[in-house]
C-alpha atoms as a PDB file:
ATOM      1  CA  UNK A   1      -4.531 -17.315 -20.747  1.00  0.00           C
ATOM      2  CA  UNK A   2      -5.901 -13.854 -21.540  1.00  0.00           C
ATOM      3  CA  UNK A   3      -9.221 -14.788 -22.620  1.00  0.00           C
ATOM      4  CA  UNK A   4      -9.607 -17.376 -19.086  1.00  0.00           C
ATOM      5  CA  UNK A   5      -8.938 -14.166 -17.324  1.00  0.00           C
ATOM      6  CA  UNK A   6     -11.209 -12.208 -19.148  1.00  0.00           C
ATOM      7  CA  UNK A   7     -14.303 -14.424 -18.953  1.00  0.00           C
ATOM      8  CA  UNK A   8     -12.952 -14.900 -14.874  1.00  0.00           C
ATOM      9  CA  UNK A   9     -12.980 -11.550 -14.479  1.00  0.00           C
ATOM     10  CA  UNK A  10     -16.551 -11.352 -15.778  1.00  0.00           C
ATOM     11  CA  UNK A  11     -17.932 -13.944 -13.464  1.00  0.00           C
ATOM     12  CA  UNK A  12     -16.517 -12.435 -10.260  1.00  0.00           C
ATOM     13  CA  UNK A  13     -18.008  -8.846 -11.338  1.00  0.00           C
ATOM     14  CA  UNK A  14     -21.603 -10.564 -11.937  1.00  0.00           C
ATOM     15  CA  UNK A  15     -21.136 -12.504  -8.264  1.00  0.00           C
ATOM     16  CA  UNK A  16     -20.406  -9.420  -6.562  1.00  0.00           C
ATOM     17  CA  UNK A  17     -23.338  -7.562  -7.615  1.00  0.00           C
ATOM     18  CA  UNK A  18     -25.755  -9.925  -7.910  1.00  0.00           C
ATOM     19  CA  UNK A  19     -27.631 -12.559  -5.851  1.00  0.00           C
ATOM     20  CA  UNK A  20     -27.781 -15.440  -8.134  1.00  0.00           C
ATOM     21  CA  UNK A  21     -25.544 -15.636 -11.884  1.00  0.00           C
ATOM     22  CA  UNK A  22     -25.740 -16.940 -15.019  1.00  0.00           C
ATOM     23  CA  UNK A  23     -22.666 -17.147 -17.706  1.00  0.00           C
ATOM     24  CA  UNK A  24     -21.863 -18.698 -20.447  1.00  0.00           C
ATOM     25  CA  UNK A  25     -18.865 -18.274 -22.119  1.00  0.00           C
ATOM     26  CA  UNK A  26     -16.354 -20.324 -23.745  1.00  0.00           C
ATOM     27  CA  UNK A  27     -14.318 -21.476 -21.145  1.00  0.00           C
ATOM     28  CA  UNK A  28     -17.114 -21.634 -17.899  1.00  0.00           C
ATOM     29  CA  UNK A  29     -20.398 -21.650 -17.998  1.00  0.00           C
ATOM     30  CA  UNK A  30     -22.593 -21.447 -15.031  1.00  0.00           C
ATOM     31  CA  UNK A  31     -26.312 -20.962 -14.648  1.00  0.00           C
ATOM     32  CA  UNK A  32     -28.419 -20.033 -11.831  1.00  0.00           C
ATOM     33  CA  UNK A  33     -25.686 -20.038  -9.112  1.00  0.00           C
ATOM     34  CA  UNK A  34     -26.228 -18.468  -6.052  1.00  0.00           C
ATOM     35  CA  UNK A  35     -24.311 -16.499  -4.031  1.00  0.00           C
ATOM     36  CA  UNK A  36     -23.627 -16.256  -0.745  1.00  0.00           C
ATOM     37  CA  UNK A  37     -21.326 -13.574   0.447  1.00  0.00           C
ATOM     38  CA  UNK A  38     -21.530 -10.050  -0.987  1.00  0.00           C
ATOM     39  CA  UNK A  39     -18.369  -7.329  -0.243  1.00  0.00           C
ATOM     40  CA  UNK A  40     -18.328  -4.854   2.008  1.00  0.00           C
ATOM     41  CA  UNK A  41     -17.326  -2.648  -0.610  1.00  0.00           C
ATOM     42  CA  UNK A  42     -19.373  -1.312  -3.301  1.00  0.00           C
ATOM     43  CA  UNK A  43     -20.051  -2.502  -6.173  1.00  0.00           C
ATOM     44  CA  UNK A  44     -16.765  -4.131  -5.277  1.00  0.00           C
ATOM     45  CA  UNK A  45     -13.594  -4.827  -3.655  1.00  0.00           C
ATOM     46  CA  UNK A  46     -10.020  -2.815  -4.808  1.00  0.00           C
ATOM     47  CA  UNK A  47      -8.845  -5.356  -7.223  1.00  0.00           C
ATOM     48  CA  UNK A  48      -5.099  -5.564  -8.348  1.00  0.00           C
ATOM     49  CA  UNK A  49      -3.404  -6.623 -11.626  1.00  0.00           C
ATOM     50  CA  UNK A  50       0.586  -7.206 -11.841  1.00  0.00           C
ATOM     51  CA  UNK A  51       1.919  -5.466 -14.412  1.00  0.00           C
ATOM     52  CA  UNK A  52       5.401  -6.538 -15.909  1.00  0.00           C
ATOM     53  CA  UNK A  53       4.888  -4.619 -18.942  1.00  0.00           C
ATOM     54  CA  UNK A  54       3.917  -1.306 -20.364  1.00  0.00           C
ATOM     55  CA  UNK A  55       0.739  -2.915 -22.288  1.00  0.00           C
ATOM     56  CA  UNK A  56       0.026  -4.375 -18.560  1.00  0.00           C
ATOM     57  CA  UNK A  57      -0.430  -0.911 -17.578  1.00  0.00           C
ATOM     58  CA  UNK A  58      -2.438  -0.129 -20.117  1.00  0.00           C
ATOM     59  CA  UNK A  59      -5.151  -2.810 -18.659  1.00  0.00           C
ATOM     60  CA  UNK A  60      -4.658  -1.633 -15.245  1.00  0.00           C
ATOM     61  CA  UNK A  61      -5.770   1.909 -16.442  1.00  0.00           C
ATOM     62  CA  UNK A  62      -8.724   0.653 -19.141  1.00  0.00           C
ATOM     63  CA  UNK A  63      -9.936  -1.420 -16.266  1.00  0.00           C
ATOM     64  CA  UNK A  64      -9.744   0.818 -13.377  1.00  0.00           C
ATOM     65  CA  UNK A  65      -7.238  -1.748 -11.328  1.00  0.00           C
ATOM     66  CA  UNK A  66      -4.869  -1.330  -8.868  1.00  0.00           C
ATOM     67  CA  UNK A  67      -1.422  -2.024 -10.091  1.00  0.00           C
ATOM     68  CA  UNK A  68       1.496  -3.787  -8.229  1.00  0.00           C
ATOM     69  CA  UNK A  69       5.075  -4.526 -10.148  1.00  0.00           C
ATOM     70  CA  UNK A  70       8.398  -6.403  -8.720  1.00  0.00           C
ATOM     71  CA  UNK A  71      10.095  -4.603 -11.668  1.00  0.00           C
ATOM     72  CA  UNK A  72      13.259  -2.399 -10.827  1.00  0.00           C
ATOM     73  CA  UNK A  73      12.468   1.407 -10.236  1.00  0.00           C
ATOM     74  CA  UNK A  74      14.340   1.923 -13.698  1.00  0.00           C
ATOM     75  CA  UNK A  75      11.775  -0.414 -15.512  1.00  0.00           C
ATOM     76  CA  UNK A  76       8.746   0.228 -13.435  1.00  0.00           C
ATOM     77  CA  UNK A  77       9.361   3.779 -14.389  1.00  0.00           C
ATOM     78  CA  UNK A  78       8.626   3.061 -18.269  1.00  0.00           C
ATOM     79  CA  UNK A  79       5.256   1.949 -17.622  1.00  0.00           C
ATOM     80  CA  UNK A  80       3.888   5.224 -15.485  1.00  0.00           C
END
């Protein structure tokens, strides 16, 4: 599931800076699509990761994310 997220992750980035993209990768591949809506924000929007984990915060903070938990103050305060 990681490595769908991953390669996801990598096609949104490419269709918010750029006008047409082309991936390949090994679970989508897409070439020459265009793209129609850009964000208002630049190079893109504030995007959030749940983290239910201390190695979840870890991505949120290599990654530059936003991060959101449901965990209990007690739990959520392990991962700060």
């Amino acid at each position: 599931a990681q490595a769908v997220f991953d390669e996801a992750l990598a096609v949104l980035k490419l269709a918010f800076t750029e006008e047409r993209i082309s991936f390949t990768g090994a679970h989508f591949s897409y070439e020459n699509v265009p793209v129609e809506l850009h964000p208002f924000q630049k190079p893109n929007p504030p995007l959030w990761y749940g983290i239910g984990s201390p190695e979840g915060a870890a991505v949120v903070v290599e990654q530059g994310f936003h991060g959101i938990t449901l965990a209990k103050p007690a739990v959520a305060a392990e991962f700060a």
